[in-house]
Protein backbone atom coordinates (compact mmCIF):
# COMPACT_ATOMS: atom_id res chain seq x y z
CA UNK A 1 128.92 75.41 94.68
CA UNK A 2 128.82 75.83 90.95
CA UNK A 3 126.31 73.78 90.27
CA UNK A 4 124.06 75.29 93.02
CA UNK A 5 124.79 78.97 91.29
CA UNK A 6 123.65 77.42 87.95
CA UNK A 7 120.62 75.55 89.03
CA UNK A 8 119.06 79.17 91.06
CA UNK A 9 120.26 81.28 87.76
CA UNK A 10 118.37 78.81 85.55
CA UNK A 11 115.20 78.81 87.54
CA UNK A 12 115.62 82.93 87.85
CA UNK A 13 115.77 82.71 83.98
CA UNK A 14 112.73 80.13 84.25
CA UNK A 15 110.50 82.91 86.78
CA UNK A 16 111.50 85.71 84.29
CA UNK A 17 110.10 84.16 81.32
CA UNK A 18 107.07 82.94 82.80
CA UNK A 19 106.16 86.53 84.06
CA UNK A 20 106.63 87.87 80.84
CA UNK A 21 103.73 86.80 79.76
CA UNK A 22 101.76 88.22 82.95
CA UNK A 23 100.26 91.70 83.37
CA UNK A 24 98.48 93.51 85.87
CA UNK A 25 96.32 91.44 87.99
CA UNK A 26 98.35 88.23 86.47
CA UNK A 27 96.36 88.38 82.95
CA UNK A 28 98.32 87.16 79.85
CA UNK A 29 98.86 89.77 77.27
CA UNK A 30 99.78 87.77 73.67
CA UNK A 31 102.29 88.39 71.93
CA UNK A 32 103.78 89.53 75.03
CA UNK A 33 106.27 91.75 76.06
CA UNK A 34 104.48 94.77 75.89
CA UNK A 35 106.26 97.77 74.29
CA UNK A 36 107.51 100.04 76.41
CA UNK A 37 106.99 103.62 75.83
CA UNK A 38 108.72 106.50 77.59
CA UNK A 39 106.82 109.65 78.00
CA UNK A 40 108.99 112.68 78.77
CA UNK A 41 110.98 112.39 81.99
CA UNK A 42 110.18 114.57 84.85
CA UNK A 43 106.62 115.78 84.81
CA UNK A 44 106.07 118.74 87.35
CA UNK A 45 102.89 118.84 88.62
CA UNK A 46 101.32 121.23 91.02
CA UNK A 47 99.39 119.37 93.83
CA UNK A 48 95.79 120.84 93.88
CA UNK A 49 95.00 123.09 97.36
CA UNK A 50 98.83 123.62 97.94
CA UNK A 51 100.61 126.63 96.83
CA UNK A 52 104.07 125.32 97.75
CA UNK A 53 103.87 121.32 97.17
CA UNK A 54 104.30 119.43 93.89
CA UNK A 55 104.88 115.95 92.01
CA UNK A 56 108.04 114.86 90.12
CA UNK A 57 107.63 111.89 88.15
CA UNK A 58 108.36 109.91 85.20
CA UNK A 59 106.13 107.82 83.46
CA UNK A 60 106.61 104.80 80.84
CA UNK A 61 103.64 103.18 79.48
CA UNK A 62 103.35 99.64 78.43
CA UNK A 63 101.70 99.16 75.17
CA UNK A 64 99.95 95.49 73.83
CA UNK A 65 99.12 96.90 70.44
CA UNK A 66 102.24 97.65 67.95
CA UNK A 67 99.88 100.26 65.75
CA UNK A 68 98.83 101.90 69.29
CA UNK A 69 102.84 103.34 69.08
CA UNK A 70 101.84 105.61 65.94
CA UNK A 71 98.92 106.88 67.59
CA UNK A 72 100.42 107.96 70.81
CA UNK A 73 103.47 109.45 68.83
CA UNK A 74 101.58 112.04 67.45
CA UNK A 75 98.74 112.22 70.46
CA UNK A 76 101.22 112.14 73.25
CA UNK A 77 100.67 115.56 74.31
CA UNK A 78 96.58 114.07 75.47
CA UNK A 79 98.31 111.70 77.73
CA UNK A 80 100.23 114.27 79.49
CA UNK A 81 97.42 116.21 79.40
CA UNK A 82 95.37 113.64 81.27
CA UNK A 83 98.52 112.61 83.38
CA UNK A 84 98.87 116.32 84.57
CA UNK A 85 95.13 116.98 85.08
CA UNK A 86 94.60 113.63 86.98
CA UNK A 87 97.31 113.99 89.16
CA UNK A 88 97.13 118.09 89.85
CA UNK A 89 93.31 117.22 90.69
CA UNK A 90 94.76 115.10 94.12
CA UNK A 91 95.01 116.59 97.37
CA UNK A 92 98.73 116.03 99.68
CA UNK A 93 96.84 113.85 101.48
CA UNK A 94 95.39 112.29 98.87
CA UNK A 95 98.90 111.54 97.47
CA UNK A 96 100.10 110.47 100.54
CA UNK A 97 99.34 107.43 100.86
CA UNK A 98 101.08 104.31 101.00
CA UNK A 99 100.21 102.72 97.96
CA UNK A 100 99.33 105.63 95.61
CA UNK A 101 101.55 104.72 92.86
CA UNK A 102 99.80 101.82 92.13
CA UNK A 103 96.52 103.38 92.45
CA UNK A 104 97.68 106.18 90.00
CA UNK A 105 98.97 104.02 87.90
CA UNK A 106 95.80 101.73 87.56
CA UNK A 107 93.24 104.68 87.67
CA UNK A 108 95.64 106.49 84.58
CA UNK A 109 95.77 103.16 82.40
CA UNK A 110 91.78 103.19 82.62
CA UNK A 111 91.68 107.29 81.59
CA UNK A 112 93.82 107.07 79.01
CA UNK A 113 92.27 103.87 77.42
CA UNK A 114 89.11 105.39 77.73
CA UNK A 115 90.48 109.00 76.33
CA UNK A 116 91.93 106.92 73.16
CA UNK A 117 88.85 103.79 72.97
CA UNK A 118 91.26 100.99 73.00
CA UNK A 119 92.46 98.66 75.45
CA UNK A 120 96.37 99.21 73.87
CA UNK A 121 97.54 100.38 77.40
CA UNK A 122 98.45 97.68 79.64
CA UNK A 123 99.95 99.23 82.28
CA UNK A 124 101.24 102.59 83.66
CA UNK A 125 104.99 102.33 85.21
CA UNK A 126 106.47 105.66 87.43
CA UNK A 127 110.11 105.28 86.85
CA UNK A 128 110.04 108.55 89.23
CA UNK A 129 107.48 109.77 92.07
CA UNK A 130 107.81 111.76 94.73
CA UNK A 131 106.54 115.03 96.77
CA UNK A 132 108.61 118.17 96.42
């Protein structure tokens, strides 16, 4: 029994390592683990058309490029910005979908890239999302 909880926590170790190196859409990222970096927790966020709905959430992103960090220290405010005006700019419905953190996620890691010209933002992780 031992030696069967040993072999499955060695190939868990194994599966963790090897997706390590993976990002979105399985792409390897060098260097990788990508920084993580926390914005401020609990962004409210007025749903656009709906005087009495909003978002809660909590972002991290995942950053490739070390000297990106500095950057978004000071300019962090721009990606809040952009988080709050993408997000306020969705209808309920809209945000009501099944898979619309992903979507988010993916369509925020493109704006802010673009906002910033780099490609330092790998991905875009809600650590808290929901409808209030």
């Amino acid at each position: 029994m031992r030696n069967r909880f040993m072999t499955l926590a060695a190939a868990a170790l194994l599966l963790l390592i090897l997706l390590a190196g993976c990002g979105q859409n399985g792409e390897s990222y060098p260097g990788s683990l990508d920084t993580p970096y926390p914005l401020v927790e609990g962004f409210t966020i007025n749903i656009h058309d709906e005087a009495k709905k909003f978002v809660v959430c909590s972002v991290t992103l995942e950053v490739g490029d070390q000297s990106f960090i500095k950057t978004l220290a000071t300019r962090e405010y721009r990606v809040r910005e952009l988080i709050i005006r993408t997000v306020s700019a969705k209808t309920l419905e809209q945000l009501s979908v099944h898979d619309i953190q992903t979507v988010l996620a993916d369509e925020l890691v493109e704006r802010i890239n673009e906002e910033f010209e780099t490609r330092a933002v790998k991905r875009l992780v809600f650590s808290t999302f929901y409808i209030h």
